[in-house]
N, C-alpha and C. Protein backbone atom coordinates (compact mmCIF):
# COMPACT_ATOMS: atom_id res chain seq x y z
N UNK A 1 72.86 101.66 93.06
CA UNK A 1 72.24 102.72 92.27
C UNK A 1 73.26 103.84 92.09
N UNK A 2 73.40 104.27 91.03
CA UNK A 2 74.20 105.32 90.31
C UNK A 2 73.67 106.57 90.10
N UNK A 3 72.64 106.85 90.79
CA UNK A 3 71.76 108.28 90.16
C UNK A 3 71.69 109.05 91.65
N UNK A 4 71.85 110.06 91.79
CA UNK A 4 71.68 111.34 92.42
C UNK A 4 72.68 112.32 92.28
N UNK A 5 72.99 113.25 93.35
CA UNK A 5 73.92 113.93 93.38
C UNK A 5 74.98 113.74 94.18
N UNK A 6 76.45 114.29 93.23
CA UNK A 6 77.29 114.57 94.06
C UNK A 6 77.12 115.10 95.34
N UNK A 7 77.94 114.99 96.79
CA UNK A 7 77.47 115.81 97.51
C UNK A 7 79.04 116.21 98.14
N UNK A 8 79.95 115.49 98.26
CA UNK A 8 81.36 115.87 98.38
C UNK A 8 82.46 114.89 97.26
N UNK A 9 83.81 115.88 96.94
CA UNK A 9 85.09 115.24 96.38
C UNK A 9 85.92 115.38 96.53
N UNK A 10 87.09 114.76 97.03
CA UNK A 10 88.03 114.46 97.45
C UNK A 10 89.27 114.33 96.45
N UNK A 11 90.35 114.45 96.20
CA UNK A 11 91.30 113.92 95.52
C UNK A 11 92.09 112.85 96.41
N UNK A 12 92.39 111.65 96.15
CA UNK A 12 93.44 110.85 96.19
C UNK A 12 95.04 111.41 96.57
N UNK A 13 95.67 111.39 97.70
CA UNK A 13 97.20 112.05 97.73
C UNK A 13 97.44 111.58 96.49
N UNK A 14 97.71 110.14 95.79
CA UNK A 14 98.89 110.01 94.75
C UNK A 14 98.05 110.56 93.29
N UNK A 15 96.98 111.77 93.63
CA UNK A 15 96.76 112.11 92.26
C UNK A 15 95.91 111.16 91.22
N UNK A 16 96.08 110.07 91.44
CA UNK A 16 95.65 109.21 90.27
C UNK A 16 94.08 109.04 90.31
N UNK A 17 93.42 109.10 91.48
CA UNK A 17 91.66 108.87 91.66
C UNK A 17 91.32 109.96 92.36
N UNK A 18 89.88 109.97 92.66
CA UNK A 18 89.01 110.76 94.06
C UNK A 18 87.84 109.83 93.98
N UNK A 19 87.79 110.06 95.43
CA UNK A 19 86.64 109.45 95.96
C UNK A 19 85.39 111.01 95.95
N UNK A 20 84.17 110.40 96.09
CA UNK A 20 83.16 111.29 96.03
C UNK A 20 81.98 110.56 96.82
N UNK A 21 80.94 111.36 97.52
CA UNK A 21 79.32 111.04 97.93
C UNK A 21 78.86 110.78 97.24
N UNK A 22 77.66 110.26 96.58
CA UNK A 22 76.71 110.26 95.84
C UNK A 22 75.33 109.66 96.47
N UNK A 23 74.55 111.02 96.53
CA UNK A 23 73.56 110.62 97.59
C UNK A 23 72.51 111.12 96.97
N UNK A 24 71.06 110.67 97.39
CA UNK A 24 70.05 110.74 96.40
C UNK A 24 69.50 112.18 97.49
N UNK A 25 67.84 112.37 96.95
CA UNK A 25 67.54 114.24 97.38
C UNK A 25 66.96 113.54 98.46
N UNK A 26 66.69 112.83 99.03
CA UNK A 26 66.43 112.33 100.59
C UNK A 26 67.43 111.89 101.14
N UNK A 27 68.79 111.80 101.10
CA UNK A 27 69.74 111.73 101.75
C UNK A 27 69.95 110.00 102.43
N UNK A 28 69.08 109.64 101.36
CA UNK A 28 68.46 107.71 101.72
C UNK A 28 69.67 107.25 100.87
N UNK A 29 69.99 106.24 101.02
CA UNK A 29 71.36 105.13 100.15
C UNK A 29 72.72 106.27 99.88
N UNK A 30 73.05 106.88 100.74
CA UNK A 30 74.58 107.38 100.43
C UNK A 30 75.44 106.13 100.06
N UNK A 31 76.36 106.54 99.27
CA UNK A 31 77.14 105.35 98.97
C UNK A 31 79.15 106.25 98.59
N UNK A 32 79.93 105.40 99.28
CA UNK A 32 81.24 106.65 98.99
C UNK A 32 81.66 105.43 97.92
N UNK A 33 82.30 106.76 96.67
CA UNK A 33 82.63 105.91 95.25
C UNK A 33 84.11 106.47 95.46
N UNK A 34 84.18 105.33 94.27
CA UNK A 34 86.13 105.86 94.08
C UNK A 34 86.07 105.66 92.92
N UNK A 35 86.68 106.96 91.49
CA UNK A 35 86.71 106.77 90.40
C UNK A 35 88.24 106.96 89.95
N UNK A 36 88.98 106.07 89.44
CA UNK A 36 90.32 106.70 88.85
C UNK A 36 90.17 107.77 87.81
N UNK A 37 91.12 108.18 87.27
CA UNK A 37 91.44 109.44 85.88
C UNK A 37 91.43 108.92 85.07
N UNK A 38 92.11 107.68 84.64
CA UNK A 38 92.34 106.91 83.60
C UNK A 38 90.67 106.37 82.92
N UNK A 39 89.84 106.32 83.41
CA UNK A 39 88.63 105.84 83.29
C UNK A 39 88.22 104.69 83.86
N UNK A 40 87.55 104.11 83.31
CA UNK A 40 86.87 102.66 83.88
C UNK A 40 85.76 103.09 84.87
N UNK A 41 85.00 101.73 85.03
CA UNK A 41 83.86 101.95 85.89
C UNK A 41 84.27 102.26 87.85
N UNK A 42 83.75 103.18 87.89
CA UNK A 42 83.67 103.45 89.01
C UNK A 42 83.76 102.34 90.39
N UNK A 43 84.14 102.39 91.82
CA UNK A 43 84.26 101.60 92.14
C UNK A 43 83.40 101.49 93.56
N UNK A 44 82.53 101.12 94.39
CA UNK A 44 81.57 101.32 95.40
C UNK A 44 82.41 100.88 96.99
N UNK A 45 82.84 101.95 96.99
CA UNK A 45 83.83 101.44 98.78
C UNK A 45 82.99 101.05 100.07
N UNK A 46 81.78 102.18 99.62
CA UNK A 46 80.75 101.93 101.00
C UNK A 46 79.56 102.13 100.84
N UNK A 47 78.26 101.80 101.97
CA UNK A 47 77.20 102.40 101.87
C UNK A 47 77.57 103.24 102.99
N UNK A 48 77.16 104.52 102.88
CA UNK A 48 76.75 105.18 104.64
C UNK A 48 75.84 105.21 104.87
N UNK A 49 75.15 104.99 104.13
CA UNK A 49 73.96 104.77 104.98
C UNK A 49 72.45 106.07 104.93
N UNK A 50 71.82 106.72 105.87
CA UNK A 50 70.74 107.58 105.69
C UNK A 50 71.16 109.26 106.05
N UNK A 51 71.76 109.25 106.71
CA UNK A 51 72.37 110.60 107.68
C UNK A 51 73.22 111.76 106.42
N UNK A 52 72.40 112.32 106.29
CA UNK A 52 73.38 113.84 105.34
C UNK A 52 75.05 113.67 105.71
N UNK A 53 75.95 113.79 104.42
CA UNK A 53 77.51 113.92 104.97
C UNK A 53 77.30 115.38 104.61
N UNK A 54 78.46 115.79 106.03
CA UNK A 54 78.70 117.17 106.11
C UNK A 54 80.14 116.85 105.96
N UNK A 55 81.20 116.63 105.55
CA UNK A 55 82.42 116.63 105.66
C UNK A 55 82.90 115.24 105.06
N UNK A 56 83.86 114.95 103.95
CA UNK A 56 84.61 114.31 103.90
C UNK A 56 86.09 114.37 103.59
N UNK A 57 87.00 113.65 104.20
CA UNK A 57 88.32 113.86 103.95
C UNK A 57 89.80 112.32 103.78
N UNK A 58 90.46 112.70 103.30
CA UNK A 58 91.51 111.74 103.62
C UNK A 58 92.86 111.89 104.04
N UNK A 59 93.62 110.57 104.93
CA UNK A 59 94.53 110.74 105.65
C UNK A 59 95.85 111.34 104.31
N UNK A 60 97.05 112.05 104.74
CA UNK A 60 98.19 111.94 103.88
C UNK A 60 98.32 110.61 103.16
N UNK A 61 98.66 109.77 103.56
CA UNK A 61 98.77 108.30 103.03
C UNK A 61 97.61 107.68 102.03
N UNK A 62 96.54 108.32 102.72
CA UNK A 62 95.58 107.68 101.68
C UNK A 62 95.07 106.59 102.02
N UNK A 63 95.46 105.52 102.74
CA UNK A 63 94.64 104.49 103.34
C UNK A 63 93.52 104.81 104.57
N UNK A 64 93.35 106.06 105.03
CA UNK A 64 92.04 106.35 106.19
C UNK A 64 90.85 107.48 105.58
N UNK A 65 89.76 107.34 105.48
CA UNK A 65 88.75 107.64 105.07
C UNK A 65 88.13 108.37 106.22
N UNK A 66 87.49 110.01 106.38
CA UNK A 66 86.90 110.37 107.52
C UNK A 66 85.21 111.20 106.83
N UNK A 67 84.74 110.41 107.13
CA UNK A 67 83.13 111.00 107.02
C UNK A 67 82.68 111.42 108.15
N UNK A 68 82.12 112.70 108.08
CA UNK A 68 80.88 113.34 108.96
C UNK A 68 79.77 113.55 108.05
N UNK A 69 79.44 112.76 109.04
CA UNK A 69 77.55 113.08 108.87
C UNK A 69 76.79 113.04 110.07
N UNK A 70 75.29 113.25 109.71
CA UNK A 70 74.52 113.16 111.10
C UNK A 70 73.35 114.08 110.04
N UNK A 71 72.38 114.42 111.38
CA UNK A 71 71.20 115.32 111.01
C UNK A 71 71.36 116.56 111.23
N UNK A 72 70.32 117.51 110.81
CA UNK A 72 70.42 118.82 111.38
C UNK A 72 69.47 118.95 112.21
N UNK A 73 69.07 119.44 113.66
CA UNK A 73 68.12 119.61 114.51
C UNK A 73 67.83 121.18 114.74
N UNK A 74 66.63 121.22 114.29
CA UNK A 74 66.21 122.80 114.98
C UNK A 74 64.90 122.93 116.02
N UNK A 75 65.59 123.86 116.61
CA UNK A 75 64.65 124.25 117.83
C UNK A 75 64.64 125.67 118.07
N UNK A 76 63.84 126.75 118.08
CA UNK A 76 63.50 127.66 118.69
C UNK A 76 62.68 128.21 119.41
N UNK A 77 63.06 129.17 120.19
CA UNK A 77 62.65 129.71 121.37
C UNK A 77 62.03 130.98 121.14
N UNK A 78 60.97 131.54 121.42
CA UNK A 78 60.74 133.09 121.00
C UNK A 78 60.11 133.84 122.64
N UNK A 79 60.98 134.84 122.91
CA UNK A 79 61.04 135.68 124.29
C UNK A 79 59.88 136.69 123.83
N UNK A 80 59.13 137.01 124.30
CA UNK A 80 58.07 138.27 124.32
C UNK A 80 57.93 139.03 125.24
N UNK A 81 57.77 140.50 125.39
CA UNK A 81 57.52 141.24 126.93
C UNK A 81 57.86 141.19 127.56
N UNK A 82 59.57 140.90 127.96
CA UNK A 82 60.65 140.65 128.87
C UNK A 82 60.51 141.98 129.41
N UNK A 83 61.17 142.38 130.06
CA UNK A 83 61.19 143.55 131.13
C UNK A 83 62.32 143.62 132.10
């Protein structure tokens, strides 16, 4: 599937492509794409899977791929009438 949003982009060291997220508004079927400049159809490197990416990057060389993702967890605490 080809439809949601961008969510990170990257450039390619040698300039010529970037890779990008494209993840739907539930954060369900992430998938990392790679599109060259020149055009043509896009190319599907991975699924990641369900987990929000917070971070993507690549090595100098260009052959290592680093995704963060995960969830966000909240919890709070509320203090009253301390003394």
């Amino acid at each position: 599937e080809k439809t949601g949003r961008i969510s990170e982009i990257v450039w390619m060291p040698d300039g010529k492509s970037f890779i990008y997220v494209l993840e739907n508004q539930e954060h369900k079927n992430n998938n990392l794409w790679r599109q060259v400049i020149t055009g043509g159809i896009p190319q599907m490197i991975k699924n990641l899977g369900n987990n929000e990416i917070l971070h993507l990057s690549i090595s100098p060389e260009g052959k290592t791929i680093a995704v963060g993702q995960g969830k966000w967890l909240h919890d709070a605490v509320i203090f009253r009438g301390l003394q």
